[in-house]
N, C-alpha and C. Protein backbone atom coordinates (compact mmCIF):
# COMPACT_ATOMS: atom_id res chain seq x y z
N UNK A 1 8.42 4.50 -3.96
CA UNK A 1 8.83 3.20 -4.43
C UNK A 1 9.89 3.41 -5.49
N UNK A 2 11.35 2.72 -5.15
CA UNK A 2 12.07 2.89 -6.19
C UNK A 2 11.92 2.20 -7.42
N UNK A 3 12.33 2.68 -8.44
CA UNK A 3 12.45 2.34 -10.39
C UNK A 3 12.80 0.67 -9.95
N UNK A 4 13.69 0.44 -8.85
CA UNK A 4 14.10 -1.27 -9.45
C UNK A 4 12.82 -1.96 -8.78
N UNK A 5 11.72 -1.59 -8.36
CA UNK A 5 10.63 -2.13 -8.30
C UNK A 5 8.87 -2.57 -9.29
N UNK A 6 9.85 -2.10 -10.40
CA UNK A 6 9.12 -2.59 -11.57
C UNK A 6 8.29 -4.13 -11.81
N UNK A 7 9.10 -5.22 -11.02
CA UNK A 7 8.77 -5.85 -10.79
C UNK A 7 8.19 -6.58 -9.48
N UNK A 8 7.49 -7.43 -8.77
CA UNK A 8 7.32 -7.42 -7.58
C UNK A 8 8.05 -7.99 -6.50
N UNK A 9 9.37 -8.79 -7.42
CA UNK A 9 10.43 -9.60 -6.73
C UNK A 9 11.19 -8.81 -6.34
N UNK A 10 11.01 -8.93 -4.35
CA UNK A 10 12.19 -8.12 -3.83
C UNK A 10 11.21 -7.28 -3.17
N UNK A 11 9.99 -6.82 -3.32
CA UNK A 11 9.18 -5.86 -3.02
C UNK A 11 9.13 -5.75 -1.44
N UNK A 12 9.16 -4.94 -0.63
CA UNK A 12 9.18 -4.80 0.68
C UNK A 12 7.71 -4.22 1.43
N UNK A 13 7.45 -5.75 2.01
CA UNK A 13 5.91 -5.09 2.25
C UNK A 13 6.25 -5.37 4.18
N UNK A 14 5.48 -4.45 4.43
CA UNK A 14 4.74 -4.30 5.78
C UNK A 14 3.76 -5.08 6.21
N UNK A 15 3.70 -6.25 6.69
CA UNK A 15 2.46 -6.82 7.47
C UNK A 15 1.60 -6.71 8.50
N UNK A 16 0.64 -5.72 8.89
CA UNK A 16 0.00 -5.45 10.18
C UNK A 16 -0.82 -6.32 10.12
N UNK A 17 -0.99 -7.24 10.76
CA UNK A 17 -1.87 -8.59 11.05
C UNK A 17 -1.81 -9.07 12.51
N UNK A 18 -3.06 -9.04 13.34
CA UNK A 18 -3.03 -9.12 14.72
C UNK A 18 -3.43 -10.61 14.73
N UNK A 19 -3.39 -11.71 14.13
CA UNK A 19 -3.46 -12.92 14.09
C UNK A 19 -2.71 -13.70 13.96
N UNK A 20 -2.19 -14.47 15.32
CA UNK A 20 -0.62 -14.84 14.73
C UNK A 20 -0.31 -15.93 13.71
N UNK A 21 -1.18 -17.08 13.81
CA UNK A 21 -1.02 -17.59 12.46
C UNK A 21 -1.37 -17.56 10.98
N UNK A 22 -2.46 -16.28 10.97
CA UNK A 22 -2.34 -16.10 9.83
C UNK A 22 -1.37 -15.28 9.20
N UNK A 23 -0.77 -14.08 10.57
CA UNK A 23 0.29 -13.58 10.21
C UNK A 23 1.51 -14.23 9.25
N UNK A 24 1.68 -15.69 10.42
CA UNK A 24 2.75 -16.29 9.58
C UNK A 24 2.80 -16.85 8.17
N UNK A 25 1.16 -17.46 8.16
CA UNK A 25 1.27 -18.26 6.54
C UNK A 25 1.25 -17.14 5.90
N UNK A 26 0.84 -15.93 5.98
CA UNK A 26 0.74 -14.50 5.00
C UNK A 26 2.32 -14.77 4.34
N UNK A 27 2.90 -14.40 6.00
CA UNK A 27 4.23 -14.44 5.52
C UNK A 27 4.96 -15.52 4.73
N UNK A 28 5.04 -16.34 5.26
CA UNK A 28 5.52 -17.68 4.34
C UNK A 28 5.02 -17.69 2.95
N UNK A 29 3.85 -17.38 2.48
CA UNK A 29 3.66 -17.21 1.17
C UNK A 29 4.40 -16.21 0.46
N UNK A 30 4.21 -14.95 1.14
CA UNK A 30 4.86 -13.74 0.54
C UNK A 30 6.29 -14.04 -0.01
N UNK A 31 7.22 -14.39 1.35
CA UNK A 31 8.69 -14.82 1.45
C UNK A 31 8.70 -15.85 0.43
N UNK A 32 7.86 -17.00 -0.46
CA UNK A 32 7.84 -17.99 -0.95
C UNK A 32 7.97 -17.61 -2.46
N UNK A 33 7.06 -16.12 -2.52
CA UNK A 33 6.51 -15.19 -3.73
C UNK A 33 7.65 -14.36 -4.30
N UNK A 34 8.68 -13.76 -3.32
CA UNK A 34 9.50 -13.49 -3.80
C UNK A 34 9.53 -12.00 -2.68
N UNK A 35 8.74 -11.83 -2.14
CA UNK A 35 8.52 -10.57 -1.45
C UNK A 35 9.49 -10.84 -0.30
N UNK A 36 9.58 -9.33 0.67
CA UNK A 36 10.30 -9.28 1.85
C UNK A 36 9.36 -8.43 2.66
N UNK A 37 9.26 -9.46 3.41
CA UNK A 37 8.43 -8.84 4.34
C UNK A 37 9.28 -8.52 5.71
N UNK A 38 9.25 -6.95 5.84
CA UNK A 38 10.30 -6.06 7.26
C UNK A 38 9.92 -6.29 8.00
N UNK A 39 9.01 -6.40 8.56
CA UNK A 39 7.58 -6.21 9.82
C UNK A 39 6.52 -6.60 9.85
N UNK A 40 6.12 -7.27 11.36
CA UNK A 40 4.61 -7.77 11.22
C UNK A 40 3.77 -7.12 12.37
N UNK A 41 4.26 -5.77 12.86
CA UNK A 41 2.94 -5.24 14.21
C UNK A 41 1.93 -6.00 13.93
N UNK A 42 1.25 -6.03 15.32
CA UNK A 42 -0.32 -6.42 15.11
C UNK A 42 -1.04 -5.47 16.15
N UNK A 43 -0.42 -4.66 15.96
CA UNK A 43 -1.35 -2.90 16.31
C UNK A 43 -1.34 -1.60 15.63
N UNK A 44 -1.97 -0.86 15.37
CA UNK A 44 -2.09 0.42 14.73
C UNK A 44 -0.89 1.04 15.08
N UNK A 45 -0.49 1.28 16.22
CA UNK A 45 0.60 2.23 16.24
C UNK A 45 2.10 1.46 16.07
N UNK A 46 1.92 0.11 16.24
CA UNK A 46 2.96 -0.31 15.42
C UNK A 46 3.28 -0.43 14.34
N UNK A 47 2.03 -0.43 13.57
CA UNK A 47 2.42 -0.41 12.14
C UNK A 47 2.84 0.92 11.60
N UNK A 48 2.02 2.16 12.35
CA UNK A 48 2.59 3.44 11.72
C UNK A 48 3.92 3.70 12.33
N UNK A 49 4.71 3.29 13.37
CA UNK A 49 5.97 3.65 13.75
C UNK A 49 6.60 2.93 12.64
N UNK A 50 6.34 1.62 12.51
CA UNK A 50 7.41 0.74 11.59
C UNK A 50 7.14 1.05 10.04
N UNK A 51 6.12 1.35 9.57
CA UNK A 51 5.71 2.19 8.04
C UNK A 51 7.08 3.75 8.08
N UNK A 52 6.55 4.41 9.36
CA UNK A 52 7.12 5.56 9.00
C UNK A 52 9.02 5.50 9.50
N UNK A 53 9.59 4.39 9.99
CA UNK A 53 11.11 3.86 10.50
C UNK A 53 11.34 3.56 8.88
N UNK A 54 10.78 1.94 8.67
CA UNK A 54 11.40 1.03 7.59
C UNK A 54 10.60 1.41 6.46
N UNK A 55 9.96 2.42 5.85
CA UNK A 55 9.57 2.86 4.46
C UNK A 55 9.68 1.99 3.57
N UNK A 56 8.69 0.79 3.79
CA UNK A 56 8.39 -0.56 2.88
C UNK A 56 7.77 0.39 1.46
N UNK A 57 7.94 -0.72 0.85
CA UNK A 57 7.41 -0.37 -0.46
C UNK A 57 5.47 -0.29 -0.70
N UNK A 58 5.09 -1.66 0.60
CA UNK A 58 3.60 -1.74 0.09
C UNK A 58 3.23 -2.44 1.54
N UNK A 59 2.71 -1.55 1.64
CA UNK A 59 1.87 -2.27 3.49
C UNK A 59 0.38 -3.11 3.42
N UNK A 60 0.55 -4.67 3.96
CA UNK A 60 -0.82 -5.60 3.61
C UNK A 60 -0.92 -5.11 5.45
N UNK A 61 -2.77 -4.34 5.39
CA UNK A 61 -2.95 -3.88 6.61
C UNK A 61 -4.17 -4.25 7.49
N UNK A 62 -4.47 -4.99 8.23
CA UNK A 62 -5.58 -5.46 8.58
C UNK A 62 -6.57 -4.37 9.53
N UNK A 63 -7.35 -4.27 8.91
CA UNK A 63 -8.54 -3.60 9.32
C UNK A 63 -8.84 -3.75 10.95
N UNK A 64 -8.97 -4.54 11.37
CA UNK A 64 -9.10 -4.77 13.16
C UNK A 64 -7.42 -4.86 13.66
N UNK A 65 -7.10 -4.13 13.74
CA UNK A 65 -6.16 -4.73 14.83
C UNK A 65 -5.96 -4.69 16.25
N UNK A 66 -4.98 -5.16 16.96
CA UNK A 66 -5.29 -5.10 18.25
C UNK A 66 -4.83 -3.53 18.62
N UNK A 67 -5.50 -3.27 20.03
CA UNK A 67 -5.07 -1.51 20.55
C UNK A 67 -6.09 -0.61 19.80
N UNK A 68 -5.78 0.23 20.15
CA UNK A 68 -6.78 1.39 20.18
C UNK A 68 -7.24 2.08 18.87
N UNK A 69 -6.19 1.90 17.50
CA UNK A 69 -6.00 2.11 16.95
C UNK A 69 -6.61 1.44 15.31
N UNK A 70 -7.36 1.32 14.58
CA UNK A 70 -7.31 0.23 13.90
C UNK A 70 -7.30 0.70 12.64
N UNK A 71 -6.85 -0.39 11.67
CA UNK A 71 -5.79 -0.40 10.27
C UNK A 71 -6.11 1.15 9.87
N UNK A 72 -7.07 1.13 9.40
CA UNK A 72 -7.69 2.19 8.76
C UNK A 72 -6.99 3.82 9.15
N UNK A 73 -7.60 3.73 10.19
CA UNK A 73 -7.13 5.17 11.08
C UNK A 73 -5.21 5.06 11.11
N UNK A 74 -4.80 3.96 11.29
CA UNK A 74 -2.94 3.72 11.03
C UNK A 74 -2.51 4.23 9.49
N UNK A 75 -3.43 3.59 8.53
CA UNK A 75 -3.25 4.14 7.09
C UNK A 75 -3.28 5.72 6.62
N UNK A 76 -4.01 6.52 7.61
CA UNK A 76 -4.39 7.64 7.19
C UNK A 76 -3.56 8.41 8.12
N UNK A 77 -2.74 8.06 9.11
CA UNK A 77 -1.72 8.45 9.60
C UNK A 77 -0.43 7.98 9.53
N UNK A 78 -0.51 7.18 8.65
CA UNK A 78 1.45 7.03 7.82
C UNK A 78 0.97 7.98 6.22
N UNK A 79 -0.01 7.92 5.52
CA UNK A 79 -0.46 8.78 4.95
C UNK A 79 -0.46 9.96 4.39
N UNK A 80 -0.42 10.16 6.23
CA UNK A 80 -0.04 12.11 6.36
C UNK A 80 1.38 12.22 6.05
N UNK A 81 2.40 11.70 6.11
CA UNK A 81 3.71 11.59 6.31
C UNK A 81 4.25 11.01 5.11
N UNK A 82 3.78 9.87 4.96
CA UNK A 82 5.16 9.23 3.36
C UNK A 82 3.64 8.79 2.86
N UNK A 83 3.87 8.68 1.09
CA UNK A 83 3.03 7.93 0.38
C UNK A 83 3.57 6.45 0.12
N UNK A 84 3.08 5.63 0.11
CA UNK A 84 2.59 4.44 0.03
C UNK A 84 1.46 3.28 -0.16
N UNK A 85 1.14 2.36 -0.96
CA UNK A 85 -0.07 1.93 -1.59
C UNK A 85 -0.45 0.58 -0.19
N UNK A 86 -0.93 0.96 0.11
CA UNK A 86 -1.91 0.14 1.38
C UNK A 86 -3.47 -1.31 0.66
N UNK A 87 -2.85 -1.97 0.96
CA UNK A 87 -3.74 -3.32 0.85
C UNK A 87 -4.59 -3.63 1.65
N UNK A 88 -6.16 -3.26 1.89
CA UNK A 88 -6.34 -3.75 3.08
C UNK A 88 -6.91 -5.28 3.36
N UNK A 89 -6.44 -6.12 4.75
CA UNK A 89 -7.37 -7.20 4.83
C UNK A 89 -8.44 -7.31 6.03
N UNK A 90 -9.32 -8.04 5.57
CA UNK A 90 -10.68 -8.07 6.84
C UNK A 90 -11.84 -8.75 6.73
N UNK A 91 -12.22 -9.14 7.67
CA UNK A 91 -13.35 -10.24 7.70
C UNK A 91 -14.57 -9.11 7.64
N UNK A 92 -14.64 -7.73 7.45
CA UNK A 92 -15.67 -7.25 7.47
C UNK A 92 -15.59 -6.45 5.86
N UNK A 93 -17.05 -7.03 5.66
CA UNK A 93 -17.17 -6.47 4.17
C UNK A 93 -18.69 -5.44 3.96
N UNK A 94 -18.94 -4.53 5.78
CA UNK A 94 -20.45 -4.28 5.78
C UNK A 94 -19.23 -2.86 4.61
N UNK A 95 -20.72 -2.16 4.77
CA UNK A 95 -20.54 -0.84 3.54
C UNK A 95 -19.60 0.47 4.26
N UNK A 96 -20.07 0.41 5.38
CA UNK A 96 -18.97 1.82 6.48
C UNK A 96 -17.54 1.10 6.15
N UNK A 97 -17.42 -0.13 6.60
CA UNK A 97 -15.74 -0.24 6.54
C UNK A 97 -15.32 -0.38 5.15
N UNK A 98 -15.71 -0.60 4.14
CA UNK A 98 -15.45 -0.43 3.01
C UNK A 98 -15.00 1.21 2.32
N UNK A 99 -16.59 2.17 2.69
CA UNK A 99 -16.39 3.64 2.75
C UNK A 99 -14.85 4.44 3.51
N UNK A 100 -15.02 3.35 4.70
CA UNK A 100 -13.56 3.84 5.24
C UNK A 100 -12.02 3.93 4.93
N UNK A 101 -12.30 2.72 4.12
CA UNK A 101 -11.34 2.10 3.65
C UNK A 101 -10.84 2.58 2.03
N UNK A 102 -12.17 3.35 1.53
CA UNK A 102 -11.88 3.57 0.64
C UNK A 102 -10.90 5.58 0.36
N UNK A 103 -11.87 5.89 1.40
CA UNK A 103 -11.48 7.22 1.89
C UNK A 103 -10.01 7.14 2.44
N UNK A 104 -9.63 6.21 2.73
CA UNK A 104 -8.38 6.36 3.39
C UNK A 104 -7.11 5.86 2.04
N UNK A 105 -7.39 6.06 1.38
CA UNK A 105 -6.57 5.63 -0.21
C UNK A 105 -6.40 4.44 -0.69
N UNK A 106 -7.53 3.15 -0.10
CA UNK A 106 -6.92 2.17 -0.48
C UNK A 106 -6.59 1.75 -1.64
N UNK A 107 -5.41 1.03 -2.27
CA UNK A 107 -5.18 0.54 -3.38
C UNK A 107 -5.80 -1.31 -3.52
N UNK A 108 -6.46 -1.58 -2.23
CA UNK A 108 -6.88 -2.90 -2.68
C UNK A 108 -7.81 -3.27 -1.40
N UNK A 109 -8.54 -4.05 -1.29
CA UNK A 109 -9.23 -4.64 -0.31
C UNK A 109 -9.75 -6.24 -0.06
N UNK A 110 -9.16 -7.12 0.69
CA UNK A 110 -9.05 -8.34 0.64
C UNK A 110 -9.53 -8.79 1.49
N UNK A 111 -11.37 -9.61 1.09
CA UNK A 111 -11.81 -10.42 2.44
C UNK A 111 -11.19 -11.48 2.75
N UNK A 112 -10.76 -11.91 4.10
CA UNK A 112 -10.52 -12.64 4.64
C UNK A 112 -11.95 -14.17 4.98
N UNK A 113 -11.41 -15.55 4.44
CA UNK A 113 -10.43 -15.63 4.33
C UNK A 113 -10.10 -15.67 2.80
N UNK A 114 -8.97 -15.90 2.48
CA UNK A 114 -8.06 -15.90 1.30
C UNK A 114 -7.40 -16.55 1.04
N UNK A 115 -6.95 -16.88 -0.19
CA UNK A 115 -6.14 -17.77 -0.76
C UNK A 115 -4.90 -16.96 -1.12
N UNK A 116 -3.75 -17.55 -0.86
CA UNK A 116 -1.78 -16.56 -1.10
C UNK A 116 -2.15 -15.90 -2.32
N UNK A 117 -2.84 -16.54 -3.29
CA UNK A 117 -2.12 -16.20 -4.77
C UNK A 117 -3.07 -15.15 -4.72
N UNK A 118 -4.39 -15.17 -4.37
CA UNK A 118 -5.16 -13.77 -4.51
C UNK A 118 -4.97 -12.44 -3.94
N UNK A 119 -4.25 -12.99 -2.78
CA UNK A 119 -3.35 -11.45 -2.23
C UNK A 119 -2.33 -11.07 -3.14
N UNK A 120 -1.56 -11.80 -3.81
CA UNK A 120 -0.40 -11.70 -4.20
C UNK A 120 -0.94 -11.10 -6.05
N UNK A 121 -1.92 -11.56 -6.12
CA UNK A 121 -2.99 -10.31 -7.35
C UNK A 121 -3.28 -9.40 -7.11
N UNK A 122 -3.84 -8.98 -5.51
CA UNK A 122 -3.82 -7.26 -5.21
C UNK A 122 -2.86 -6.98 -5.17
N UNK A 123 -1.68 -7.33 -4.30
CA UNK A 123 -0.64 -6.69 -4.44
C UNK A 123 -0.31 -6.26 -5.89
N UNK A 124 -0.38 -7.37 -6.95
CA UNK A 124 0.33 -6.64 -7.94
C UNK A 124 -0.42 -5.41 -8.79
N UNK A 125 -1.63 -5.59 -8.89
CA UNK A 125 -2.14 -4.53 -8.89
C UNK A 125 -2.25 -3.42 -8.39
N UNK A 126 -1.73 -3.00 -6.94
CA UNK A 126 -2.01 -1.99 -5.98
C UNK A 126 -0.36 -1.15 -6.44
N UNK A 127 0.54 -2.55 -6.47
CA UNK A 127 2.45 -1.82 -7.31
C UNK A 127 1.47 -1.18 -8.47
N UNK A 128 1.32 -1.73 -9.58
CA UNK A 128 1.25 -1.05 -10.95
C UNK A 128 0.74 0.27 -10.46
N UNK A 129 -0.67 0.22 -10.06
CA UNK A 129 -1.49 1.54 -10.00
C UNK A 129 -0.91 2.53 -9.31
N UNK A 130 0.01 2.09 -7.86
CA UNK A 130 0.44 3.43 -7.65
C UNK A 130 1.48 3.66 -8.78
N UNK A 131 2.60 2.97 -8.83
CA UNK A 131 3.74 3.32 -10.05
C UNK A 131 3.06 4.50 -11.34
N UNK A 132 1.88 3.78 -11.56
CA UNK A 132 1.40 4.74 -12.84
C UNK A 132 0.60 6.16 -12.34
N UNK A 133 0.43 6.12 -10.93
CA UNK A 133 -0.12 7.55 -10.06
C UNK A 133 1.09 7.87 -10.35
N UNK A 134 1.95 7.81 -9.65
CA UNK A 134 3.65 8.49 -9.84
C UNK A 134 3.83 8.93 -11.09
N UNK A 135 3.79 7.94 -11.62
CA UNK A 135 4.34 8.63 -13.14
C UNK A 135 3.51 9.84 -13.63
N UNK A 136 2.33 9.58 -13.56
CA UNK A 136 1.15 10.38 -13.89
C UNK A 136 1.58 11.76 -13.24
N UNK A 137 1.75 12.02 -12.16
CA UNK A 137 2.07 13.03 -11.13
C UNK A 137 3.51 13.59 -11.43
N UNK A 138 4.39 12.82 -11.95
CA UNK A 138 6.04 13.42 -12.48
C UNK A 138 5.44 14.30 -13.58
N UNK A 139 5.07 13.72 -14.74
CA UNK A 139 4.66 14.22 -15.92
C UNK A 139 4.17 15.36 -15.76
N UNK A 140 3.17 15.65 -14.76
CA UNK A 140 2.27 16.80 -14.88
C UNK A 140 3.24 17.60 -13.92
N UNK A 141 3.93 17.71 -12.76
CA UNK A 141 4.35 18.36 -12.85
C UNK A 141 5.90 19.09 -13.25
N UNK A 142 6.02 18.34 -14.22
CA UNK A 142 7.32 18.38 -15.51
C UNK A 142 6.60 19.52 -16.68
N UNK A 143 5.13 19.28 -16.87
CA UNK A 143 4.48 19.70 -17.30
C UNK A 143 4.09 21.19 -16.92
N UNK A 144 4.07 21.22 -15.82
CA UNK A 144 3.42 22.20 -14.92
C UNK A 144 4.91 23.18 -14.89
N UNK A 145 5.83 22.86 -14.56
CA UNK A 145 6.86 23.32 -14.69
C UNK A 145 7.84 24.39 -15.52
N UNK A 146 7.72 23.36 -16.91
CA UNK A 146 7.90 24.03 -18.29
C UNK A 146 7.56 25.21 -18.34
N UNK A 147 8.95 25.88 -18.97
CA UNK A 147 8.36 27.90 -19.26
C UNK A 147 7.17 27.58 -20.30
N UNK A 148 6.19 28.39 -20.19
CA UNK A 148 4.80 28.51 -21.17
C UNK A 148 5.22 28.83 -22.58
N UNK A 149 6.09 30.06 -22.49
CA UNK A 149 6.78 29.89 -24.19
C UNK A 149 6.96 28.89 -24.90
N UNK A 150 7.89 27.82 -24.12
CA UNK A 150 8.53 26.36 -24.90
C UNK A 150 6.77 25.49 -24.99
N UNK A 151 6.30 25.27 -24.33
CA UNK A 151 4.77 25.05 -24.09
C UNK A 151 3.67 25.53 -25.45
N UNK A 152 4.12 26.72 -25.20
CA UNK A 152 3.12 27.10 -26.46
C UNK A 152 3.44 27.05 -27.94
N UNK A 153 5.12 26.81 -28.10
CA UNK A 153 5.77 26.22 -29.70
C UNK A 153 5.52 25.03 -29.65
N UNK A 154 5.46 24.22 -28.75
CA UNK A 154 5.50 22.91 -28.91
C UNK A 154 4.34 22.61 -28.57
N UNK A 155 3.38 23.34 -28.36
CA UNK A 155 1.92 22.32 -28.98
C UNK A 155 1.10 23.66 -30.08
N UNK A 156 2.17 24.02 -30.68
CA UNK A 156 1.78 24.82 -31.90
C UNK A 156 1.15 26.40 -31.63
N UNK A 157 1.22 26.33 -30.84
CA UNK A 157 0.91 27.75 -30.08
C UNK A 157 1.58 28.87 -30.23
């Protein structure tokens, strides 16, 4: 996610949603919110072709989708390939799809149904937290980096 995404206006999210009208009001809110939404597959392997083509900033990913494939198992195979903070949505809230969901990196999880503005609260939460993984992860290895000499004057060593 690039630096001019500090804020969430402009943010480029991915929609995998196999429902076509909720697909759309998703969208219409998002587009309303300030977001850009690239893509809306409503199958697993569409969403990982179009995650790993158009490298959105933040993919909202629905847990069932249509085909063989579903959200979960799509997340953990764009995953393998580019990082990105994954939202998931779903009418199922038993404890396995949750476990699954959690194992697979989610940065948010949203029962369906929902109200715009409460997605549009994970989302902003799911930006911050990865942004501050990143940062967290530059630092250390900026950290990690550093000759040990300069390291050991400068924390008095």
């Amino acid at each position: 996610m690039s630096s001019e995404h500090q804020s969430v206006a402009g943010l480029r999210v991915l929609l995998a949603e196999d429902e076509s009208e909720l697909s759309q009001a998703i969208r219409d809110g998002l587009t309303d919110a300030g977001y850009e939404v690239v893509a809306s597959p409503d199958t697993g392997a569409g969403a990982v072709a179009a995650a790993l083509t158009l490298r959105p900033d933040l993919i909202l990913m629905d847990v069932g989708l249509k085909g063989d494939m579903d959200g979960i198992r799509a997340s953990e195979l764009i995953n393998e390939k580019m990082r990105v903070p994954v939202v998931y949505l779903t009418g199922d809230s038993d404890h396995e799809t949750l476990l699954r969901a959690k194992s697979a990196s989610a940065y948010g999880y949203v029962l369906k149904p929902f109200r715009i503005r409460s997605l549009i609260v994970a989302i902003e939460v799911a930006v911050d937290r990865f942004e501050l993984e990143r940062r967290l992860e530059d630092s250390q290895l900026t950290y990690a980096t550093t000759p040990r000499q300069y390291r050991g004057r400068r924390d008095g060593g």
